[in-house]
Protein backbone atom coordinates (compact mmCIF):
# COMPACT_ATOMS: atom_id res chain seq x y z
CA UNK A 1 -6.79 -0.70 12.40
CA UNK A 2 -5.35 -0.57 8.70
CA UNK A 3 -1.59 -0.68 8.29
CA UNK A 4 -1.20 2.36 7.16
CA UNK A 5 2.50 4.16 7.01
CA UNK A 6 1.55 6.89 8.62
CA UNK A 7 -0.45 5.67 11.35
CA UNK A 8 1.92 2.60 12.02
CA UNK A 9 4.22 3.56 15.43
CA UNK A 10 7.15 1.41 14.49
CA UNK A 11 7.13 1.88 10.99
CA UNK A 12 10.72 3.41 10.67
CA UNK A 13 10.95 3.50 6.64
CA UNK A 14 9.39 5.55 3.62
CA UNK A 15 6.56 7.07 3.77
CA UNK A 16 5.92 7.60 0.22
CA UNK A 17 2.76 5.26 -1.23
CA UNK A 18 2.48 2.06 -1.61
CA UNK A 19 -0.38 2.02 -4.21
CA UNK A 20 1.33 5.26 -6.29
CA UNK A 21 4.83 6.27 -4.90
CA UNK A 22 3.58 10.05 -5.47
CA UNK A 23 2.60 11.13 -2.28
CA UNK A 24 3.21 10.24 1.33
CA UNK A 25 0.85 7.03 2.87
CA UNK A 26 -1.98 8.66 5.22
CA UNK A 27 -5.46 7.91 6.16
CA UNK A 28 -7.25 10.37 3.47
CA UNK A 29 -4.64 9.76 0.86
CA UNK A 30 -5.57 5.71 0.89
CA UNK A 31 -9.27 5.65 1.89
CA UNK A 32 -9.95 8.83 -0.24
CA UNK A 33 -6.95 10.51 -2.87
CA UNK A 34 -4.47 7.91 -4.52
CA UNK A 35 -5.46 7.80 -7.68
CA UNK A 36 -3.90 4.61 -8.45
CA UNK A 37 -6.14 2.54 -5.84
CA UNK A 38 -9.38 5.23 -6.87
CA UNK A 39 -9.82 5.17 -10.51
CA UNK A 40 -13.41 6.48 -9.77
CA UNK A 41 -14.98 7.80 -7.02
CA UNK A 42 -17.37 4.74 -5.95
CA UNK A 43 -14.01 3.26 -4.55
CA UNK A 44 -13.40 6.03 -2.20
CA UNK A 45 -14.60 6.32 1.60
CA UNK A 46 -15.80 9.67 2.85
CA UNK A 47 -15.36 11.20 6.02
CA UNK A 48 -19.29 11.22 6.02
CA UNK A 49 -19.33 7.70 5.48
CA UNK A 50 -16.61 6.68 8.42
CA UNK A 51 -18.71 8.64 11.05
CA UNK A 52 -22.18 7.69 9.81
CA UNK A 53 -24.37 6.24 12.60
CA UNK A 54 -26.44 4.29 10.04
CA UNK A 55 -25.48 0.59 9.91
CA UNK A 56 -26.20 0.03 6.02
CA UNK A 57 -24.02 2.85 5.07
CA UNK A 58 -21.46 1.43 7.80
CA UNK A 59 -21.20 -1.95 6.75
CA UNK A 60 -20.84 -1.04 2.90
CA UNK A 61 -17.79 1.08 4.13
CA UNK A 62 -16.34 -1.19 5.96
CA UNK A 63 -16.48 -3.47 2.35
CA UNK A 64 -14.75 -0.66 0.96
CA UNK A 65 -11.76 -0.28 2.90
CA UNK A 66 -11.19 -4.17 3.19
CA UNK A 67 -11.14 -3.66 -0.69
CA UNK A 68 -8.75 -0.82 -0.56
CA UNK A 69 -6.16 -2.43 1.91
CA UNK A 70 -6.25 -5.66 -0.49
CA UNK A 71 -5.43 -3.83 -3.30
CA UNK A 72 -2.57 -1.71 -1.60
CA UNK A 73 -1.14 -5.01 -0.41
CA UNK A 74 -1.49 -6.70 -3.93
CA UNK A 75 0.24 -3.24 -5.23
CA UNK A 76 2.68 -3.33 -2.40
CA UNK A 77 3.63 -7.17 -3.15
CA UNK A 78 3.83 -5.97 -7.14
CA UNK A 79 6.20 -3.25 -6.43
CA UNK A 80 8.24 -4.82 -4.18
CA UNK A 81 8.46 -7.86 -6.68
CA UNK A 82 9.54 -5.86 -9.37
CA UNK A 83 12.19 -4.19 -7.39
CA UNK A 84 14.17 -7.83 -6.60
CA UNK A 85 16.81 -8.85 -8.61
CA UNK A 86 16.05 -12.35 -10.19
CA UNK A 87 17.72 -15.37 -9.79
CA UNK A 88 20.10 -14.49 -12.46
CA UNK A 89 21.09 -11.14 -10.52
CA UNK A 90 20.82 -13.10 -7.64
CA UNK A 91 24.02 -15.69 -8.77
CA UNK A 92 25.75 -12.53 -10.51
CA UNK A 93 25.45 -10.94 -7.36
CA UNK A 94 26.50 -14.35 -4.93
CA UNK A 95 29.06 -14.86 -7.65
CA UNK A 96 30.73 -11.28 -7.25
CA UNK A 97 30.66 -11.22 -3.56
CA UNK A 98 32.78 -14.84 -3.94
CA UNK A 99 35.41 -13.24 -6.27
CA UNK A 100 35.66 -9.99 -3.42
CA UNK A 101 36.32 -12.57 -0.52
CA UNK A 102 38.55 -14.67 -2.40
């Protein structure tokens, strides 16, 4: 199964996208509609393609979405990176929360 938001039973959070932070993090809007993870549309996975009975077709789908997920995580990783303060804010924050107890 792919850890996706919307699909994930305890996921308690945001559901907004990973990959684009536009829309909220389903099944079509991964495999098929975020334009950040599809800059074309060789990246994207049909519903044709997911319920196809022929193997070929299967197995180049099942390349595809181990693609997408890989790049949501990487994306995921980025973001939440970029959202940390670094180990400057870090000490300004330690630093401030020493002056409030003392």
């Amino acid at each position: 199964m792919c850890k996706i938001r919307e699909r994930q039973l305890d996921f308690t959070g945001d559901l907004e996208c990973r990959a684009c932070g536009q829309s909220q993090e389903t099944q079509i809007d991964i495999l098929n509609e975020c334009t950040t993870l599809h800059i074309n549309n060789s990246t994207k996975v049909t519903q044709q393609q997911l319920f196809t009975e022929n193997t070929t077709t299967l197995k180049t789908t099942l390349k595809k979405i181990q693609d997408i997920m890989a790049k949501l995580e990487e994306t995921d990783t980025q973001r939440n990176r970029s959202r940390q303060p670094s180990n400057n804010g870090r000490r300004l924050l330690a630093d401030q929360g020493n002056r409030m107890m003392n």
